[in-house]
ModelCIF file with pLDDT and N, C-alpha, C, O atoms, coordinates in Angstrom:
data_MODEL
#
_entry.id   MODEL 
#
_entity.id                         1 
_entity.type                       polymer 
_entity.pdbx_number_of_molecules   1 
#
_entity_poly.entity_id                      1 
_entity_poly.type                           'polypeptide(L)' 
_entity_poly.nstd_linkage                   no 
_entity_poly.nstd_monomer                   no 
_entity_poly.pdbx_seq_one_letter_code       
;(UNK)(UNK)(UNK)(UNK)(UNK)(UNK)(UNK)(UNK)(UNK)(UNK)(UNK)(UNK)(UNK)(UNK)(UNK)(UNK)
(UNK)(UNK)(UNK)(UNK)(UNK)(UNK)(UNK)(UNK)(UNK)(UNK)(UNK)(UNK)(UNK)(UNK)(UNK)(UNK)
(UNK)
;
_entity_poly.pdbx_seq_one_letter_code_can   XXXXXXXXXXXXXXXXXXXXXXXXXXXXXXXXX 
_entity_poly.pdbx_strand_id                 A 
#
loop_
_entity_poly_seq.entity_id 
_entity_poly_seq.num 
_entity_poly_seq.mon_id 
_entity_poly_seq.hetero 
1 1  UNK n 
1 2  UNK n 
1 3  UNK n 
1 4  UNK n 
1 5  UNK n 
1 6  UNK n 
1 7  UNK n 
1 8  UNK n 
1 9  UNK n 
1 10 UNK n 
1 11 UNK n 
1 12 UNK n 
1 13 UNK n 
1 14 UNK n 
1 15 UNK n 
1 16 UNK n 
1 17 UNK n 
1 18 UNK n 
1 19 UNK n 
1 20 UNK n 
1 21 UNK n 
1 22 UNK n 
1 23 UNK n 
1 24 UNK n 
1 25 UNK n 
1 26 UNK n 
1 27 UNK n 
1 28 UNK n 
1 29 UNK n 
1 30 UNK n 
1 31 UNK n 
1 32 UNK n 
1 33 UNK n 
#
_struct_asym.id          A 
_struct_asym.entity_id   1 
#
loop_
_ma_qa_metric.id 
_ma_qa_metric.mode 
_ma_qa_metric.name 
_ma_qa_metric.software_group_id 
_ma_qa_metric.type 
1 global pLDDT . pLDDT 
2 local  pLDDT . pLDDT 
#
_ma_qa_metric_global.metric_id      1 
_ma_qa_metric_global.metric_value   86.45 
_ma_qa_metric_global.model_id       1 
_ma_qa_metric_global.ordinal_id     1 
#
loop_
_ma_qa_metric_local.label_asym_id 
_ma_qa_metric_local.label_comp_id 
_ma_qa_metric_local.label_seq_id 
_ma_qa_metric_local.metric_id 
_ma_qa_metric_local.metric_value 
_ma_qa_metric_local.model_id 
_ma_qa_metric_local.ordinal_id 
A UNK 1  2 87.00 1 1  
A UNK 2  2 90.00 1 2  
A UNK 3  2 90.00 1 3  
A UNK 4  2 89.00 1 4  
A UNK 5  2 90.00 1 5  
A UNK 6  2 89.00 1 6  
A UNK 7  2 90.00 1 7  
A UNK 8  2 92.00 1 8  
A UNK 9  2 92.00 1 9  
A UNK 10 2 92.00 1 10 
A UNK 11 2 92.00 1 11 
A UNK 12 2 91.00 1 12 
A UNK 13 2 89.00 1 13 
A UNK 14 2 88.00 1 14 
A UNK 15 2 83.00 1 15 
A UNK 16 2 75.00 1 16 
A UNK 17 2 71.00 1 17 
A UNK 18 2 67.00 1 18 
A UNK 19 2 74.00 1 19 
A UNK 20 2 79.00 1 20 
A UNK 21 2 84.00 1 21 
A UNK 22 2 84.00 1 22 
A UNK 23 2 86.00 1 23 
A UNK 24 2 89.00 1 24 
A UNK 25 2 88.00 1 25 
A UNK 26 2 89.00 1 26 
A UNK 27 2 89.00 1 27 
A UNK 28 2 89.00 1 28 
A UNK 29 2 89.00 1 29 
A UNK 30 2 89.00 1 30 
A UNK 31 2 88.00 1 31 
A UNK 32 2 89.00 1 32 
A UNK 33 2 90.00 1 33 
#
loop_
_atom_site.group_PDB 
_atom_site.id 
_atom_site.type_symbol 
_atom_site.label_atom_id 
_atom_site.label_alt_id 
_atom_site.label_comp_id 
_atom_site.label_asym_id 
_atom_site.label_entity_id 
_atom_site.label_seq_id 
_atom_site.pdbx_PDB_ins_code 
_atom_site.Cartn_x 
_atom_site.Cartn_y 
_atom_site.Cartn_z 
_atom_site.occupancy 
_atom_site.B_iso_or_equiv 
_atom_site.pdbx_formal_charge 
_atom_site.auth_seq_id 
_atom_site.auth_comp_id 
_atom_site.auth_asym_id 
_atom_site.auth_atom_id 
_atom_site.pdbx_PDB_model_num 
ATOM 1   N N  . UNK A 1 1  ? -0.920  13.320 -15.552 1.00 87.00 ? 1  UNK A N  1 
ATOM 2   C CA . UNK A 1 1  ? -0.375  12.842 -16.821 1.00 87.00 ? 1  UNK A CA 1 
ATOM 3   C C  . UNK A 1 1  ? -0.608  11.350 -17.030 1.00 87.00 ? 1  UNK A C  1 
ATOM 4   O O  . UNK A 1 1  ? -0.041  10.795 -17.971 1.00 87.00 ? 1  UNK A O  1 
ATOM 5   N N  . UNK A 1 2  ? -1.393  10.678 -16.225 1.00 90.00 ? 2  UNK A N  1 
ATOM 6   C CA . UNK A 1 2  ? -1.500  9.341  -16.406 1.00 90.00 ? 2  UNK A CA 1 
ATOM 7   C C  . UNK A 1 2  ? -1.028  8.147  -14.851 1.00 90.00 ? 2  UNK A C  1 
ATOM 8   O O  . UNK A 1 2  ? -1.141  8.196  -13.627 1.00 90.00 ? 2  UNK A O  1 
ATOM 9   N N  . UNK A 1 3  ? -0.616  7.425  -15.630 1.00 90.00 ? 3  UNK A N  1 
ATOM 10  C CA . UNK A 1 3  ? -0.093  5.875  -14.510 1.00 90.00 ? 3  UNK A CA 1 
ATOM 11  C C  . UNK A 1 3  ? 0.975   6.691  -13.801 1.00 90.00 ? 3  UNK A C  1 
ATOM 12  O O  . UNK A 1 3  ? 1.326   7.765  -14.289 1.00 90.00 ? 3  UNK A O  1 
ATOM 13  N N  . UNK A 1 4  ? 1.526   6.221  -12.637 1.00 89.00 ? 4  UNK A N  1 
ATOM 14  C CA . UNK A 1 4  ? 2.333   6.706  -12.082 1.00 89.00 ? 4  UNK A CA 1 
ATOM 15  C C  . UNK A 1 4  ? 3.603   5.597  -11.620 1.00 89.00 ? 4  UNK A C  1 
ATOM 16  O O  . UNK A 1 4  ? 3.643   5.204  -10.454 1.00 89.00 ? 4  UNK A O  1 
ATOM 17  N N  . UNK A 1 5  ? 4.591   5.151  -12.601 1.00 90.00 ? 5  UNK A N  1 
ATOM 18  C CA . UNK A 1 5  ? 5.548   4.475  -12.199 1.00 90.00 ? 5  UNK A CA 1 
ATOM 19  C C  . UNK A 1 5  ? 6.824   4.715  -11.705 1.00 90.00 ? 5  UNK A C  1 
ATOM 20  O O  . UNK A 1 5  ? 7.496   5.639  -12.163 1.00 90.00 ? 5  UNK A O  1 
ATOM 21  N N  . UNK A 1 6  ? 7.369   3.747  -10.531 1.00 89.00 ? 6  UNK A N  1 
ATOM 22  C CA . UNK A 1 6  ? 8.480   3.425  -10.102 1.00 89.00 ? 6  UNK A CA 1 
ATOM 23  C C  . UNK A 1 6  ? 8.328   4.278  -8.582  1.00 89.00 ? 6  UNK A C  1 
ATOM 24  O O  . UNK A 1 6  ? 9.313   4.496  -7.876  1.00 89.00 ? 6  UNK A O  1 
ATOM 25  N N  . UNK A 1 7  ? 7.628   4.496  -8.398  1.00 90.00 ? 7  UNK A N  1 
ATOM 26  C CA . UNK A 1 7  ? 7.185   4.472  -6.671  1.00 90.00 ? 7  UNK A CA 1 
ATOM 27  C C  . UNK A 1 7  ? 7.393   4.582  -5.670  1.00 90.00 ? 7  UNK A C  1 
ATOM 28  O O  . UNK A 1 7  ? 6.257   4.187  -5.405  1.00 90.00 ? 7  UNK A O  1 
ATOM 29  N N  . UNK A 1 8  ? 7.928   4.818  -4.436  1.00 92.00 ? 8  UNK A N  1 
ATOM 30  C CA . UNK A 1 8  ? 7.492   3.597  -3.119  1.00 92.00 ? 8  UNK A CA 1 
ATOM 31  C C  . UNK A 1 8  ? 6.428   3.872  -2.807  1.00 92.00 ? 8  UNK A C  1 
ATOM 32  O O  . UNK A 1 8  ? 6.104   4.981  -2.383  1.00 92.00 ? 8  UNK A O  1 
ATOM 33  N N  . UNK A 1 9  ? 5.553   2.751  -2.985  1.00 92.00 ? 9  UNK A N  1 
ATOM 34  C CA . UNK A 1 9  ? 4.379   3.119  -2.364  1.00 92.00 ? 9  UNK A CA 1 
ATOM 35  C C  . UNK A 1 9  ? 4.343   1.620  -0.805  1.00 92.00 ? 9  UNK A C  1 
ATOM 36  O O  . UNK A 1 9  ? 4.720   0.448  -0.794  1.00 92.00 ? 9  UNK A O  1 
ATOM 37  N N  . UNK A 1 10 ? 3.761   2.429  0.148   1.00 92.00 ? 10 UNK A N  1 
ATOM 38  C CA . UNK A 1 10 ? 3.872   1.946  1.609   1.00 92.00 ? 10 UNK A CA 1 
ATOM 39  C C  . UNK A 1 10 ? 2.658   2.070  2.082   1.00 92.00 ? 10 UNK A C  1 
ATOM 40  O O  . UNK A 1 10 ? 2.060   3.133  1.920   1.00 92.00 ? 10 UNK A O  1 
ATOM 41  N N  . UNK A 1 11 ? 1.997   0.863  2.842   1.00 92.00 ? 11 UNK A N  1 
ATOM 42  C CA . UNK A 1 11 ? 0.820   0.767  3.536   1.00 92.00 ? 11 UNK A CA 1 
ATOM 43  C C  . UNK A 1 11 ? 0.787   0.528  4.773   1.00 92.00 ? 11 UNK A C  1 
ATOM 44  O O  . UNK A 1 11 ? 1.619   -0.294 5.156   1.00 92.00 ? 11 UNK A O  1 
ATOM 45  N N  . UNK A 1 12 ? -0.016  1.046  5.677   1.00 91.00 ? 12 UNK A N  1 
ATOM 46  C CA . UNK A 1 12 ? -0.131  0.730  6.841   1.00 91.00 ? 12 UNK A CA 1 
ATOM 47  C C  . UNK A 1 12 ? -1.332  0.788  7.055   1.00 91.00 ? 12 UNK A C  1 
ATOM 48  O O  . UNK A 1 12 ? -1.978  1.836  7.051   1.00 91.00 ? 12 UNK A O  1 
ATOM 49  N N  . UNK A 1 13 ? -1.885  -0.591 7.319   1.00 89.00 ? 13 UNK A N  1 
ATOM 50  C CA . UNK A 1 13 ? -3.143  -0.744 7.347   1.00 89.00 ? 13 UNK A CA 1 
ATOM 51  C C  . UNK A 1 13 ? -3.935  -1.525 9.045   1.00 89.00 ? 13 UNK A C  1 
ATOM 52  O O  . UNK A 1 13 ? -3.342  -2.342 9.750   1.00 89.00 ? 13 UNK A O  1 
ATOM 53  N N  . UNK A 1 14 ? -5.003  -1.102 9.256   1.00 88.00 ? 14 UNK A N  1 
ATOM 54  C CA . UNK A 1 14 ? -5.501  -1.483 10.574  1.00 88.00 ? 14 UNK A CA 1 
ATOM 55  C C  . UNK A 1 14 ? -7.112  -1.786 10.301  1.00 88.00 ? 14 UNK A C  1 
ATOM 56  O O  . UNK A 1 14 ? -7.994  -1.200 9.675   1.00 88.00 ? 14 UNK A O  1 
ATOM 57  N N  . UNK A 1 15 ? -7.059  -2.705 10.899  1.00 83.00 ? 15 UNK A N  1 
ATOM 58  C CA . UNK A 1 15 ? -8.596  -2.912 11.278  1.00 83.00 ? 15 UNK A CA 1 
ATOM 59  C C  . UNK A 1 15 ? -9.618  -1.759 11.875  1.00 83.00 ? 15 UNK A C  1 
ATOM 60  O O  . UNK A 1 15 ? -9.504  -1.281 13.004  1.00 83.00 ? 15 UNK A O  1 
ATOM 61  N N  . UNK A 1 16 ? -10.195 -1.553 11.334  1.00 75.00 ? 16 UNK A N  1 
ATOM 62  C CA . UNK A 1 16 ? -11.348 0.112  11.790  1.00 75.00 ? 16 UNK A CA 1 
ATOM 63  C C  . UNK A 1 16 ? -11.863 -0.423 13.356  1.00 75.00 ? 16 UNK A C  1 
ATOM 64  O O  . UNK A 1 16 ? -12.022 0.532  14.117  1.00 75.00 ? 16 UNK A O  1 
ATOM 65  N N  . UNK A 1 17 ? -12.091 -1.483 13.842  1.00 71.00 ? 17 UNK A N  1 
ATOM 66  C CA . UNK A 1 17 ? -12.943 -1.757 14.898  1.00 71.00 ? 17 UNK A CA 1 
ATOM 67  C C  . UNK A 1 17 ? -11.667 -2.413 16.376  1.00 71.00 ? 17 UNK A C  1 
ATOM 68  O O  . UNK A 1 17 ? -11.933 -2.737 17.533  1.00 71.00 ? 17 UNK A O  1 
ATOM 69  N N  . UNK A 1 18 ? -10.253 -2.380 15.595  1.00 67.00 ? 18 UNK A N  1 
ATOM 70  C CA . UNK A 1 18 ? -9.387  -2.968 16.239  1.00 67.00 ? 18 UNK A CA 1 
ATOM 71  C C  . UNK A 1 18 ? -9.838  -4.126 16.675  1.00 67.00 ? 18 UNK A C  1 
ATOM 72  O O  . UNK A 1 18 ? -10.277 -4.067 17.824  1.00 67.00 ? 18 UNK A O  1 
ATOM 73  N N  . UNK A 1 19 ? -9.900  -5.476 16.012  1.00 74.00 ? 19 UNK A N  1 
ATOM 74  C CA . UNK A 1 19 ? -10.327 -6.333 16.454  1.00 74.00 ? 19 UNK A CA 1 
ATOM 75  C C  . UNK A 1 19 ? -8.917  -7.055 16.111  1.00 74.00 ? 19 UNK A C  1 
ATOM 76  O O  . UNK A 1 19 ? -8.315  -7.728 16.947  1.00 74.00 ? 19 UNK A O  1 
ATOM 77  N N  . UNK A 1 20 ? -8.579  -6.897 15.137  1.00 79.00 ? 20 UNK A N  1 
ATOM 78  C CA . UNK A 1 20 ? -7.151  -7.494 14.147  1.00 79.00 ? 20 UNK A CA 1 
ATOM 79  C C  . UNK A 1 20 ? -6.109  -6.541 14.241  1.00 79.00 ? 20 UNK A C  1 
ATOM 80  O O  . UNK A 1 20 ? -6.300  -5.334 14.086  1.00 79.00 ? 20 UNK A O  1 
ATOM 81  N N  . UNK A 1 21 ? -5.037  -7.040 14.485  1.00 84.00 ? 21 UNK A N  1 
ATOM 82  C CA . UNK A 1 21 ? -3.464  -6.231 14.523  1.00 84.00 ? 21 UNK A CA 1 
ATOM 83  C C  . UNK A 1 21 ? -3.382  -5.156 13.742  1.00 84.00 ? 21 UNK A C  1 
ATOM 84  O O  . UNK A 1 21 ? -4.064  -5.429 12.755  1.00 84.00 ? 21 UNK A O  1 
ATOM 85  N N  . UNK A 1 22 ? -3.029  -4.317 13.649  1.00 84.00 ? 22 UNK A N  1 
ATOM 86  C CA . UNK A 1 22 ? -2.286  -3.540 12.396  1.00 84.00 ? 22 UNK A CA 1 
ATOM 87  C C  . UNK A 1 22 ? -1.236  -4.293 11.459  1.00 84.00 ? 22 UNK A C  1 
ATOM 88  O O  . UNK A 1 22 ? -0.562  -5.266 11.798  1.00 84.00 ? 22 UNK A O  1 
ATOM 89  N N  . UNK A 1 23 ? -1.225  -3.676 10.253  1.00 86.00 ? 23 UNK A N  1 
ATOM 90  C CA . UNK A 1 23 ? 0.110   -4.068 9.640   1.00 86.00 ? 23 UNK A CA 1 
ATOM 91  C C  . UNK A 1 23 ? 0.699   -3.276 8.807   1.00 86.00 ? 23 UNK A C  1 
ATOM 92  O O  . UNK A 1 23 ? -0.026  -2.330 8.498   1.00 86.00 ? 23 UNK A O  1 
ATOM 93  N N  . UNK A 1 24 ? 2.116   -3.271 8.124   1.00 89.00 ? 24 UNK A N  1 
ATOM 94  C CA . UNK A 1 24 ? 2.641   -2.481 7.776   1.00 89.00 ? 24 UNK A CA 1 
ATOM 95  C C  . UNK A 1 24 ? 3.682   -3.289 6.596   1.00 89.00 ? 24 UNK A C  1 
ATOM 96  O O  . UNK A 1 24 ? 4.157   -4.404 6.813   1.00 89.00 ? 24 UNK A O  1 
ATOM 97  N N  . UNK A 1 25 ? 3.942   -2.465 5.265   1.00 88.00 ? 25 UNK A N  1 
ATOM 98  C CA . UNK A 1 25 ? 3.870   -3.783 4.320   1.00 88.00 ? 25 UNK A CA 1 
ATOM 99  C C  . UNK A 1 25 ? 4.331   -2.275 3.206   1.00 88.00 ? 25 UNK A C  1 
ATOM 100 O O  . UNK A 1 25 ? 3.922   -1.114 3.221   1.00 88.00 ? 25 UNK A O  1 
ATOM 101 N N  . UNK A 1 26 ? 5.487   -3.089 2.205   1.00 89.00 ? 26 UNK A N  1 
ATOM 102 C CA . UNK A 1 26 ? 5.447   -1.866 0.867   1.00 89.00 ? 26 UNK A CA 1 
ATOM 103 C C  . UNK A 1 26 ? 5.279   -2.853 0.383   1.00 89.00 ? 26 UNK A C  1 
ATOM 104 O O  . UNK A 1 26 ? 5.708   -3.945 0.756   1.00 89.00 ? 26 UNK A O  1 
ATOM 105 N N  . UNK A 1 27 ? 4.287   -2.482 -0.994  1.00 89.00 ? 27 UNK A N  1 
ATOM 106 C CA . UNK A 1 27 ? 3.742   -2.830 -2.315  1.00 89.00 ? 27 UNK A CA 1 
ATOM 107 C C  . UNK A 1 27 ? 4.814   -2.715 -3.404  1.00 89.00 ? 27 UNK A C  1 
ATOM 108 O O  . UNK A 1 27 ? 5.530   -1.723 -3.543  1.00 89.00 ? 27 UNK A O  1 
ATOM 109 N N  . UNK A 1 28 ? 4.874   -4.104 -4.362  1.00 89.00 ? 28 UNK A N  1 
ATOM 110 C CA . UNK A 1 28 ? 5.769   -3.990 -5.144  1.00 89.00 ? 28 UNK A CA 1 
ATOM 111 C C  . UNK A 1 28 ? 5.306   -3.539 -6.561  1.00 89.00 ? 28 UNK A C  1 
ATOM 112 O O  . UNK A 1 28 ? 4.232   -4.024 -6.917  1.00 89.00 ? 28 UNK A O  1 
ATOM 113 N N  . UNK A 1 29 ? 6.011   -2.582 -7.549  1.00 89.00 ? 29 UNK A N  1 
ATOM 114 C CA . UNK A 1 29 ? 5.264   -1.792 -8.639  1.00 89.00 ? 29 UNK A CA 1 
ATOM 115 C C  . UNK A 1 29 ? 5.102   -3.329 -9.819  1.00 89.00 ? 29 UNK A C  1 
ATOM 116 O O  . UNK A 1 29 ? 5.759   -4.370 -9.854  1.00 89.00 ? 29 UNK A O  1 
ATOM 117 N N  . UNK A 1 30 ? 4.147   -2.934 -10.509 1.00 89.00 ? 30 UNK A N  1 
ATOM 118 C CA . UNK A 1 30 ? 3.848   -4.169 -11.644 1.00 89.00 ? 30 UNK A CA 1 
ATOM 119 C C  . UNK A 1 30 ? 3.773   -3.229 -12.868 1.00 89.00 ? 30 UNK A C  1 
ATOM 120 O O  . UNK A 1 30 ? 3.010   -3.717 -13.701 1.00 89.00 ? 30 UNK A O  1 
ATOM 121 N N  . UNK A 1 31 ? 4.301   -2.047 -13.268 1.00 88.00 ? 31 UNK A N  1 
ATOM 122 C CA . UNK A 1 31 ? 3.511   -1.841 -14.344 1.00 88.00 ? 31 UNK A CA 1 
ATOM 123 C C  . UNK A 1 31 ? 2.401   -1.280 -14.247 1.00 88.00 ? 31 UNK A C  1 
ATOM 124 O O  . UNK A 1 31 ? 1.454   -1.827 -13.683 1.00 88.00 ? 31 UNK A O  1 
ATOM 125 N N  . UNK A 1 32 ? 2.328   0.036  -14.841 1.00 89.00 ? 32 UNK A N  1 
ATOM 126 C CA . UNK A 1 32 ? 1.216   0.535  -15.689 1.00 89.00 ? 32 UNK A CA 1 
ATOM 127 C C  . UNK A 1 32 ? 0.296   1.168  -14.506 1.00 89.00 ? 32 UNK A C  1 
ATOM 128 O O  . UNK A 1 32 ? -0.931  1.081  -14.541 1.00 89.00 ? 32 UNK A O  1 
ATOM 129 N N  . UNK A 1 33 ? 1.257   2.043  -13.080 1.00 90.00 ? 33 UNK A N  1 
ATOM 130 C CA . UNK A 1 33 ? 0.718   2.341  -12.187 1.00 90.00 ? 33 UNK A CA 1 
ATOM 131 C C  . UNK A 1 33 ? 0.095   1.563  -10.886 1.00 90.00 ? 33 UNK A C  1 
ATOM 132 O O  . UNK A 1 33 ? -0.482  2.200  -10.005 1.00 90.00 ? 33 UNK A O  1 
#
């Protein structure tokens, strides 16, 4: 149906080669998805 607001959207993100830490982090919504 479109944009998708009001959320939690949550990341957990890592380096593919593990060279750099992982991290872990929620994204704040702005509007319009």
């Amino acid at each position: 149906a479109g944009p998708i607001d009001g959320a939690l959207v949550a990341v957990e993100a890592e380096h593919p080669l593990g060279r750099l830490p992982g991290r872990a982090f929620t994204l704040q919504g702005t509007g319009g998805g």
